[in-house]
C-alpha atoms as a PDB file:
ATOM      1  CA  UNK A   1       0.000   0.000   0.000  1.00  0.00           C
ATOM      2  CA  UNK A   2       1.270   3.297  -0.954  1.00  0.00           C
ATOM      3  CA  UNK A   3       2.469   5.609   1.684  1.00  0.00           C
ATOM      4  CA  UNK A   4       0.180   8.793   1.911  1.00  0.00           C
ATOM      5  CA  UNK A   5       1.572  11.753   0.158  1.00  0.00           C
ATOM      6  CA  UNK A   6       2.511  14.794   2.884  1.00  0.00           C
ATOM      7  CA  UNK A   7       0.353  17.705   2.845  1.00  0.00           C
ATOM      8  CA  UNK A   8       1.314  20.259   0.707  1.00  0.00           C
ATOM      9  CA  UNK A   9       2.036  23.502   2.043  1.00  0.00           C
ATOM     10  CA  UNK A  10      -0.586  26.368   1.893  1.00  0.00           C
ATOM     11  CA  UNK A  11       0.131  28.586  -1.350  1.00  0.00           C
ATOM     12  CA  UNK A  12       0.454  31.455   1.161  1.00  0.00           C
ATOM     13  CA  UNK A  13       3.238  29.935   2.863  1.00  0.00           C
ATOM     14  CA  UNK A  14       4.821  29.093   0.093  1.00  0.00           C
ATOM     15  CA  UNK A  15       4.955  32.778  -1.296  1.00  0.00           C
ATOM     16  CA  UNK A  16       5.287  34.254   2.150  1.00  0.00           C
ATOM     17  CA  UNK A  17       9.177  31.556   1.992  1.00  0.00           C
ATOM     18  CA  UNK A  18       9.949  33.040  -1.530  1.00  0.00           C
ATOM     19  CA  UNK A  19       9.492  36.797  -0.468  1.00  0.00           C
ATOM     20  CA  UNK A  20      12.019  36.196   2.447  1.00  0.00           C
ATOM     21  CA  UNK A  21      14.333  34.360   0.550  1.00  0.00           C
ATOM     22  CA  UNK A  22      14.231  37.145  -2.069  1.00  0.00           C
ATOM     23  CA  UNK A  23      14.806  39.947   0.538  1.00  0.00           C
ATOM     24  CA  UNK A  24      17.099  37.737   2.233  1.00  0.00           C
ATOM     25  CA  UNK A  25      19.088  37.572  -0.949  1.00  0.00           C
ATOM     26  CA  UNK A  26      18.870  41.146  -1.385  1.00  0.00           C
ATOM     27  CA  UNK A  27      19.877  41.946   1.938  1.00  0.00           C
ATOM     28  CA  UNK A  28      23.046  39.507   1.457  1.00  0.00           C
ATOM     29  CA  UNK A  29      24.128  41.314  -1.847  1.00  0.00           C
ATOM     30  CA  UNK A  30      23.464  44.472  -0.491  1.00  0.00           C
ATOM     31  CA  UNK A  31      25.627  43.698   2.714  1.00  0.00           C
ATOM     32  CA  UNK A  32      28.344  42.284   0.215  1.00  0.00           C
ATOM     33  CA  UNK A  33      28.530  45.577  -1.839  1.00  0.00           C
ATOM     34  CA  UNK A  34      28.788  47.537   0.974  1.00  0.00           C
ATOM     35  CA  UNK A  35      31.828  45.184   2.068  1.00  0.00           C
ATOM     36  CA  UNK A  36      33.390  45.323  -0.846  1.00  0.00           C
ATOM     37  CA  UNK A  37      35.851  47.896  -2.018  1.00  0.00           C
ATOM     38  CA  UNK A  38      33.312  49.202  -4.771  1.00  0.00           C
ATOM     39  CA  UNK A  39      32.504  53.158  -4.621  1.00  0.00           C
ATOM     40  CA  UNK A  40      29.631  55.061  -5.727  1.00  0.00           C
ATOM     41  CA  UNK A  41      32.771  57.494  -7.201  1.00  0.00           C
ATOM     42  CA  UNK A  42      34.003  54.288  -9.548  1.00  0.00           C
ATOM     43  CA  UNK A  43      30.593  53.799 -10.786  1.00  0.00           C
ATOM     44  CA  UNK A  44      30.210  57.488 -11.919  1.00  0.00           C
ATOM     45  CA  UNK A  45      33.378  56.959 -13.550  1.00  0.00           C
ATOM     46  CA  UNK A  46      32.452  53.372 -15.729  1.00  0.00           C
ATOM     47  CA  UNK A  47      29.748  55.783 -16.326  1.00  0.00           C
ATOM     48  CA  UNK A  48      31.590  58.488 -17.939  1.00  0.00           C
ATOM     49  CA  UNK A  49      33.451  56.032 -19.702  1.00  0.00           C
ATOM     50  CA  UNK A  50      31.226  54.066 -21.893  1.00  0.00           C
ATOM     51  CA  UNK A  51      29.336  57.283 -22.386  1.00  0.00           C
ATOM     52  CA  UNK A  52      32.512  58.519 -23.860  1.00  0.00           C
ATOM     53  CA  UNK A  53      32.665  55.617 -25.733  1.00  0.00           C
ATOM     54  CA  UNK A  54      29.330  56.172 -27.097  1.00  0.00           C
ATOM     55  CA  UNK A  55      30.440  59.414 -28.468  1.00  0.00           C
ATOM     56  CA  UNK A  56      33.644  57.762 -30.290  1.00  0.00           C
ATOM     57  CA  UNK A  57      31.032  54.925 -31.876  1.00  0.00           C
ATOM     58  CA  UNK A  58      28.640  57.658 -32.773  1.00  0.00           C
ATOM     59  CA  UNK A  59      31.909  59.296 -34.953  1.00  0.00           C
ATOM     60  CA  UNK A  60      32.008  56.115 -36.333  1.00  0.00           C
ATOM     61  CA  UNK A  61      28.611  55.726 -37.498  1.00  0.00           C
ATOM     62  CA  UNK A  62      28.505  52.410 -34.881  1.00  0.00           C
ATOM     63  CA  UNK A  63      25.048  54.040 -33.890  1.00  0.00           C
ATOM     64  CA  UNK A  64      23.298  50.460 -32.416  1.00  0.00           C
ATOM     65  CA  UNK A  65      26.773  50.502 -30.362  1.00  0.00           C
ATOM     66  CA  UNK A  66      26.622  53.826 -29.515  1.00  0.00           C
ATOM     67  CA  UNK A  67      23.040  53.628 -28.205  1.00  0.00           C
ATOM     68  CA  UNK A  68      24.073  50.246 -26.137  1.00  0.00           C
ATOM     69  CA  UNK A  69      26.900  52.066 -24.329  1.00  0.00           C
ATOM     70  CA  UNK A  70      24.720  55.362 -23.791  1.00  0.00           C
ATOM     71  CA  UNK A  71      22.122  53.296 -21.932  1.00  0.00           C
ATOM     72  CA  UNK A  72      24.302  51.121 -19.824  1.00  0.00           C
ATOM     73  CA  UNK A  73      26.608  54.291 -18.619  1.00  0.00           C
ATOM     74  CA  UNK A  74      23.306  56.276 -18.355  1.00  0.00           C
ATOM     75  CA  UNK A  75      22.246  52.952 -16.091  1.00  0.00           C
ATOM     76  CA  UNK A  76      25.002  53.059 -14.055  1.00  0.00           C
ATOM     77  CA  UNK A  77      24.489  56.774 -13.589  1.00  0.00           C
ATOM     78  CA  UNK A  78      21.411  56.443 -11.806  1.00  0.00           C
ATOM     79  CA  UNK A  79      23.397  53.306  -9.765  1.00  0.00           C
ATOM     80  CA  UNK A  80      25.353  55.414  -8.004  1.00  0.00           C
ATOM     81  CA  UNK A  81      23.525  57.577  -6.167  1.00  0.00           C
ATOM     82  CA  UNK A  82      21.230  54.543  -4.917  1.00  0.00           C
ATOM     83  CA  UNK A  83      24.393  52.802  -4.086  1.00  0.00           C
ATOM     84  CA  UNK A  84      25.882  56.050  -2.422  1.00  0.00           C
ATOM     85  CA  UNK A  85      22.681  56.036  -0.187  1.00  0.00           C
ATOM     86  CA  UNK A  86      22.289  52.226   0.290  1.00  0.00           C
ATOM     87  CA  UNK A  87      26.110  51.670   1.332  1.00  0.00           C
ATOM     88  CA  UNK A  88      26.632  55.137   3.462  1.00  0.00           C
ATOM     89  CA  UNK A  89      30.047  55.448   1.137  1.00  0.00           C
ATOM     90  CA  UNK A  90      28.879  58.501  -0.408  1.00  0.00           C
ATOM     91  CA  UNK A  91      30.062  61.667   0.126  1.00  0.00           C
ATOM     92  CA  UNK A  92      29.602  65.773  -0.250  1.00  0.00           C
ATOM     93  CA  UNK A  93      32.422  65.448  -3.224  1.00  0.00           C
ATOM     94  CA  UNK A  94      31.131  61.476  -4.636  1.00  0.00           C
ATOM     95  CA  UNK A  95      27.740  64.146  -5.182  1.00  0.00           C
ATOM     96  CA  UNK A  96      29.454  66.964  -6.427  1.00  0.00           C
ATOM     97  CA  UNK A  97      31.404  64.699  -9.152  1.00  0.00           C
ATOM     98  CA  UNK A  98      28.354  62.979  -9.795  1.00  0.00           C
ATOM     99  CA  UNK A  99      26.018  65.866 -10.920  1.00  0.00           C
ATOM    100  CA  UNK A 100      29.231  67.151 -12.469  1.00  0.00           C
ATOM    101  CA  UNK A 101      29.923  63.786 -14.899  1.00  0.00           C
ATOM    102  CA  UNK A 102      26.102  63.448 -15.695  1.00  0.00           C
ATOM    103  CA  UNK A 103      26.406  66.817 -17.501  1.00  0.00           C
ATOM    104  CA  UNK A 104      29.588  66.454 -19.297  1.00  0.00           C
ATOM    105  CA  UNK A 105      28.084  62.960 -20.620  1.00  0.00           C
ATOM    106  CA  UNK A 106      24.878  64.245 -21.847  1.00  0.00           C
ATOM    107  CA  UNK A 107      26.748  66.964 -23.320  1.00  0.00           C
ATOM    108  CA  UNK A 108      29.616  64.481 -25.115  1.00  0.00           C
ATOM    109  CA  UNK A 109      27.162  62.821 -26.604  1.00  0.00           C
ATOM    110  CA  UNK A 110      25.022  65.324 -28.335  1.00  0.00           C
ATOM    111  CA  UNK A 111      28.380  67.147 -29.456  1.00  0.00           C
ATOM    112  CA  UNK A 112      29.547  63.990 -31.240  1.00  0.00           C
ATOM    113  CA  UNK A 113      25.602  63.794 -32.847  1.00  0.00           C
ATOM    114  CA  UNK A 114      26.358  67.549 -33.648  1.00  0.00           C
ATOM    115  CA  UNK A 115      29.279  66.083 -35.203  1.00  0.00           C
ATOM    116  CA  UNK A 116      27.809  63.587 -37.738  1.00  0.00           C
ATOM    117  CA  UNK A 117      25.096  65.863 -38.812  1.00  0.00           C
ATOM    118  CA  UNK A 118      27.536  68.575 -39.464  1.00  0.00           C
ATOM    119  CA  UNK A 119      29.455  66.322 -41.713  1.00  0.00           C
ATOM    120  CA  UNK A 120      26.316  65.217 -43.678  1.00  0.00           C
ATOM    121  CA  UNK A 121      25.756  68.828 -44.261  1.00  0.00           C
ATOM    122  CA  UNK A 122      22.208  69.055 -41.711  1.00  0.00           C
ATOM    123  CA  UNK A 123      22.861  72.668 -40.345  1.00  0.00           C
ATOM    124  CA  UNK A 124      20.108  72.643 -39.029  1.00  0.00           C
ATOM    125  CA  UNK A 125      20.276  69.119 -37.243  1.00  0.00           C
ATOM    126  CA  UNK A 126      23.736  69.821 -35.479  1.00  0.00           C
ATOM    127  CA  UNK A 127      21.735  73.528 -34.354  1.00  0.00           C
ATOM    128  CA  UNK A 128      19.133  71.587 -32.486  1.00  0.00           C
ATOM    129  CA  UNK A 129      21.935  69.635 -31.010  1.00  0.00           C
ATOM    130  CA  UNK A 130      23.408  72.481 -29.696  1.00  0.00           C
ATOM    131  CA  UNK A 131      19.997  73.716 -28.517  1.00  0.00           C
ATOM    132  CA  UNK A 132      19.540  70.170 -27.033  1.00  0.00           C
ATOM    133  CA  UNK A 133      22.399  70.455 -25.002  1.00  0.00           C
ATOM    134  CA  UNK A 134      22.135  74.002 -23.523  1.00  0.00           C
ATOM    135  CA  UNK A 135      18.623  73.070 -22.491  1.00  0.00           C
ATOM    136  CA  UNK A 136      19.582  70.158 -20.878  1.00  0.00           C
ATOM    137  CA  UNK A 137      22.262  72.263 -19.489  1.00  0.00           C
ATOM    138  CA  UNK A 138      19.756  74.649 -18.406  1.00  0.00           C
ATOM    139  CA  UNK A 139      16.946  72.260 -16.824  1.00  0.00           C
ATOM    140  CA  UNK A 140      20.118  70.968 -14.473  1.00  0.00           C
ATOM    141  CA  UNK A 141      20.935  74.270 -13.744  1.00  0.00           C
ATOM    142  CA  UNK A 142      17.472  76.208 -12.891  1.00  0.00           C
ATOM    143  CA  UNK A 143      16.919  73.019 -10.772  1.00  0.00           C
ATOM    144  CA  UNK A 144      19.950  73.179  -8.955  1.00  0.00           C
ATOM    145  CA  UNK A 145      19.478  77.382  -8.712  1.00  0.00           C
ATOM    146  CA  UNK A 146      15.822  76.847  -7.254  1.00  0.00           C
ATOM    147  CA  UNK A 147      17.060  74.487  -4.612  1.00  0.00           C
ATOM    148  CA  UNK A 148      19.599  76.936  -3.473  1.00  0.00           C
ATOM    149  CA  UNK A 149      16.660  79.812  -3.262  1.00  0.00           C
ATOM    150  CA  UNK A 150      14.964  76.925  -1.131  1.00  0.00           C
ATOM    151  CA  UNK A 151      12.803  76.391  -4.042  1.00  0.00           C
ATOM    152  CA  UNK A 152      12.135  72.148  -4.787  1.00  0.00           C
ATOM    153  CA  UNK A 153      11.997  72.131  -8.583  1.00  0.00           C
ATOM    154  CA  UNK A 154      11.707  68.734 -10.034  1.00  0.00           C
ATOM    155  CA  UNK A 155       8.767  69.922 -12.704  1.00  0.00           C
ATOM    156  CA  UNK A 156       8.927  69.966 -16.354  1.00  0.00           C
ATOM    157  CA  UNK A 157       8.758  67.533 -19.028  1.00  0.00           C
ATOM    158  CA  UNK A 158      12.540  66.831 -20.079  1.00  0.00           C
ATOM    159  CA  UNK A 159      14.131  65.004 -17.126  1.00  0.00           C
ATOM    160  CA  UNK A 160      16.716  63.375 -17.317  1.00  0.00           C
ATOM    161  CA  UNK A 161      15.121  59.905 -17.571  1.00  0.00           C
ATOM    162  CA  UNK A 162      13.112  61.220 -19.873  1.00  0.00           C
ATOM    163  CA  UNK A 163      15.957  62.869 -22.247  1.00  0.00           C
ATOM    164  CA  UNK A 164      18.255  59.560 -21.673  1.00  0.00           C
ATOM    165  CA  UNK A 165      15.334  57.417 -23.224  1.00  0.00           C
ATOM    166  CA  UNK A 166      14.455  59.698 -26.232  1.00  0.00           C
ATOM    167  CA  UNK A 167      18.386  59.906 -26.988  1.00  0.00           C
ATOM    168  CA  UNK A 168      18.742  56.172 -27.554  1.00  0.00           C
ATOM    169  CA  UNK A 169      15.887  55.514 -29.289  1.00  0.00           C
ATOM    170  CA  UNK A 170      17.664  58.153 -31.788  1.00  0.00           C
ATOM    171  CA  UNK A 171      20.794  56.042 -31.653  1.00  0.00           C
ATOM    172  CA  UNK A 172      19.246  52.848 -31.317  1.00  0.00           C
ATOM    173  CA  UNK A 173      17.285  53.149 -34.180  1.00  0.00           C
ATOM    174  CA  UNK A 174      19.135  55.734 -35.986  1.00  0.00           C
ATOM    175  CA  UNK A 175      19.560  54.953 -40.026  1.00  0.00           C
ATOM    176  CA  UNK A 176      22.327  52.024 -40.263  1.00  0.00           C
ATOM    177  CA  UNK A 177      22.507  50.764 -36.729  1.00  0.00           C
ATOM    178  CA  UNK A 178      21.157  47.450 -38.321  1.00  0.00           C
ATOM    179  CA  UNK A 179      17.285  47.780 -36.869  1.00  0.00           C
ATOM    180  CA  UNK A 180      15.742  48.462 -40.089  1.00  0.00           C
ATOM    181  CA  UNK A 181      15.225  51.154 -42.254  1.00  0.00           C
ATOM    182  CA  UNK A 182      14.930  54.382 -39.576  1.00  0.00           C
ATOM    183  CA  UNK A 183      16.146  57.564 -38.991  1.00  0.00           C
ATOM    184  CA  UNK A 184      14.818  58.542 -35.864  1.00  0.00           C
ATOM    185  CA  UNK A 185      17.914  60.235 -34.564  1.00  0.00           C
ATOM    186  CA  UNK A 186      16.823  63.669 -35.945  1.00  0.00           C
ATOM    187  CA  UNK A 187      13.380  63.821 -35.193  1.00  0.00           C
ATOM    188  CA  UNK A 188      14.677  62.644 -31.768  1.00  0.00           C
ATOM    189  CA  UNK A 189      17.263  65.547 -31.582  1.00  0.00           C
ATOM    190  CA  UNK A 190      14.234  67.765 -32.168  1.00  0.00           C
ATOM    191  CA  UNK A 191      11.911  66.715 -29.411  1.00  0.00           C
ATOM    192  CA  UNK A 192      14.789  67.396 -27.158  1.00  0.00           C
ATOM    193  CA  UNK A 193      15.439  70.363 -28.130  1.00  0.00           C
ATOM    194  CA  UNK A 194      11.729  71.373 -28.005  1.00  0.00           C
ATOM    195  CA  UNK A 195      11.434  69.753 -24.410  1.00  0.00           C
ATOM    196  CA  UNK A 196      14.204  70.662 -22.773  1.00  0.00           C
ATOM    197  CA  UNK A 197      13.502  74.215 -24.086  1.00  0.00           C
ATOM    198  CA  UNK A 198       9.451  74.178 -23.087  1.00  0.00           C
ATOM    199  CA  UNK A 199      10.927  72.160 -19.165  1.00  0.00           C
ATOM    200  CA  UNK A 200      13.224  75.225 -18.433  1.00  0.00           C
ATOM    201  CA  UNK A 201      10.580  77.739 -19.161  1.00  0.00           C
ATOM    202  CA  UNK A 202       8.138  75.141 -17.046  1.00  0.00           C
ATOM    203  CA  UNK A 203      10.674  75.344 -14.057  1.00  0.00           C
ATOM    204  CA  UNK A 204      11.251  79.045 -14.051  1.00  0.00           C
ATOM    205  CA  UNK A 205       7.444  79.752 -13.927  1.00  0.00           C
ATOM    206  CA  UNK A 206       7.215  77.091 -11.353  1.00  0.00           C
ATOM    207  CA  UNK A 207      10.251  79.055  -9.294  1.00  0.00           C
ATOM    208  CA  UNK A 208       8.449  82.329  -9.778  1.00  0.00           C
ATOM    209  CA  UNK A 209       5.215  80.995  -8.036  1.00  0.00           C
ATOM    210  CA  UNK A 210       6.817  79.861  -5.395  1.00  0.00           C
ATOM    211  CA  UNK A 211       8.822  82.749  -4.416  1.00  0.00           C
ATOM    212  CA  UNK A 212       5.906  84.662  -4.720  1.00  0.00           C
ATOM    213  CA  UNK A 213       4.045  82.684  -2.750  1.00  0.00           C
ATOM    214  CA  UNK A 214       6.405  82.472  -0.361  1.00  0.00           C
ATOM    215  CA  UNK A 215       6.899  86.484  -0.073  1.00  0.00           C
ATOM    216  CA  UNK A 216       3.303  86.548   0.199  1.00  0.00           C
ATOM    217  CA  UNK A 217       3.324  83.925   3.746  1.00  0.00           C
ATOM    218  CA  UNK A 218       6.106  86.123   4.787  1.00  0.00           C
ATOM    219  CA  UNK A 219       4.174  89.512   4.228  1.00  0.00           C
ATOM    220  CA  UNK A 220       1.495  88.443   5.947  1.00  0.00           C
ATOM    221  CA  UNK A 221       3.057  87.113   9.075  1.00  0.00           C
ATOM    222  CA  UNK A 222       5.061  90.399   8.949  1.00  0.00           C
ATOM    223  CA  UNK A 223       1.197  91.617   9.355  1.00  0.00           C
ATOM    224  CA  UNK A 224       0.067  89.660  11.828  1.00  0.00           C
ATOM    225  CA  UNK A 225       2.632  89.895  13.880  1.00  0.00           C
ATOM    226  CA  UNK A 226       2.491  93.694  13.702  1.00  0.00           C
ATOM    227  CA  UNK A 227      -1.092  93.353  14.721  1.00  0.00           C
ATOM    228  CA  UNK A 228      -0.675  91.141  17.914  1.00  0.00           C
ATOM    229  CA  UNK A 229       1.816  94.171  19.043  1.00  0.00           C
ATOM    230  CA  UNK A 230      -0.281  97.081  18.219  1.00  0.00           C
END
């Protein structure tokens, strides 16, 4: 006679063991990162790297390339501030090189774009470019300005998730990276320079509200403080 089969265990139980061994395995690589000698400064810098040598592929017309190294150093470029929080490595510098790589690789990138539409004659393709990359200058910069005023300014359309995603789809599927037969590299140079342009007038707007509204609060403490002496 056949021994009786043991009782399965509740589907709830069973999920509840997976979830713990998943956080259990997170917490164990997490623990071994922060053990290890890696730095949130080294990961800014593989960064900058293969975002410099997405610029080099995109002189080469290696645009599929290109657009695979943009997206894995913009990847890691959004790694190391997570890992600078998660691990407690980071520091007031780690931050200040940080911000100060992400612009120089946006900026490297569009240049060398610049670049190949400059050589295929596109004047006004490598324009946008440029316009592309002062307003993506500019959106870092008014939100950086705000926050010194006190102002939080994280509005607008162009962040820089947003302008790291519409930049490879240009490469990605620009016309002979091997995906068919595209060109969406202008167009895509041309929605950044039209939303990076519309996000910086978004944020100053946004700035100027606040400020106002917080002159306004002040004024009218001033007032009501005046009041309670009187």
């Amino acid at each position: 006679m056949d021994a009786p089969a043991p009782p399965r265990a509740p589907r709830g139980a069973r999920n509840g063991r997976q979830i713990r061994s998943t956080q259990e395995f997170r917490a164990f690589a997490r623990d071994r990162l922060i053990e290890s000698r890696l730095t949130p400064n080294a990961i800014s810098s593989v960064g900058f790297a293969l975002n410099l040598a997405a610029a080099v592929l995109v002189t080469q017309r290696l645009f599929f390339l290109a657009g695979v190294a943009f997206i894995v150093g913009s990847i890691m470029d959004t790694l190391d501030g997570r890992y600078s929080r998660m691990s407690g490595k980071g520091t007031l510098f780690g931050a200040f090189l940080d911000s100060t790589l992400d612009r120089v690789e946006e900026g490297i990138v569009l240049a060398a774009v610049a670049g190949y539409f400059a050589a295929r004659g596109d004047d006004f393709a490598a324009a946008m470019c440029v316009v592309a990359v002062l307003g993506s200058l500019m959106v870092s910069y008014t939100r950086a300005r705000a926050e010194a005023l006190g102002v939080e300014c994280k509005v607008g359309l162009a962040t820089r998730p947003v302008r790291v995603v519409i930049l490879s789809i240009g490469l990605v599927f620009a016309r002979g990276a091997s995906l068919g037969d595209f060109e969406l590299l202008a167009p895509s140079i041309y929605l950044l320079a039209a939303l990076t342009t519309i996000t910086v007038i978004q944020r100053v707007w946004h700035v100027k509200r606040e400020l106002e509204r917080s002159a306004r609060s002040s004024s009218g403490d001033g007032s009501a403080g005046a009041g309670d002496v009187t």
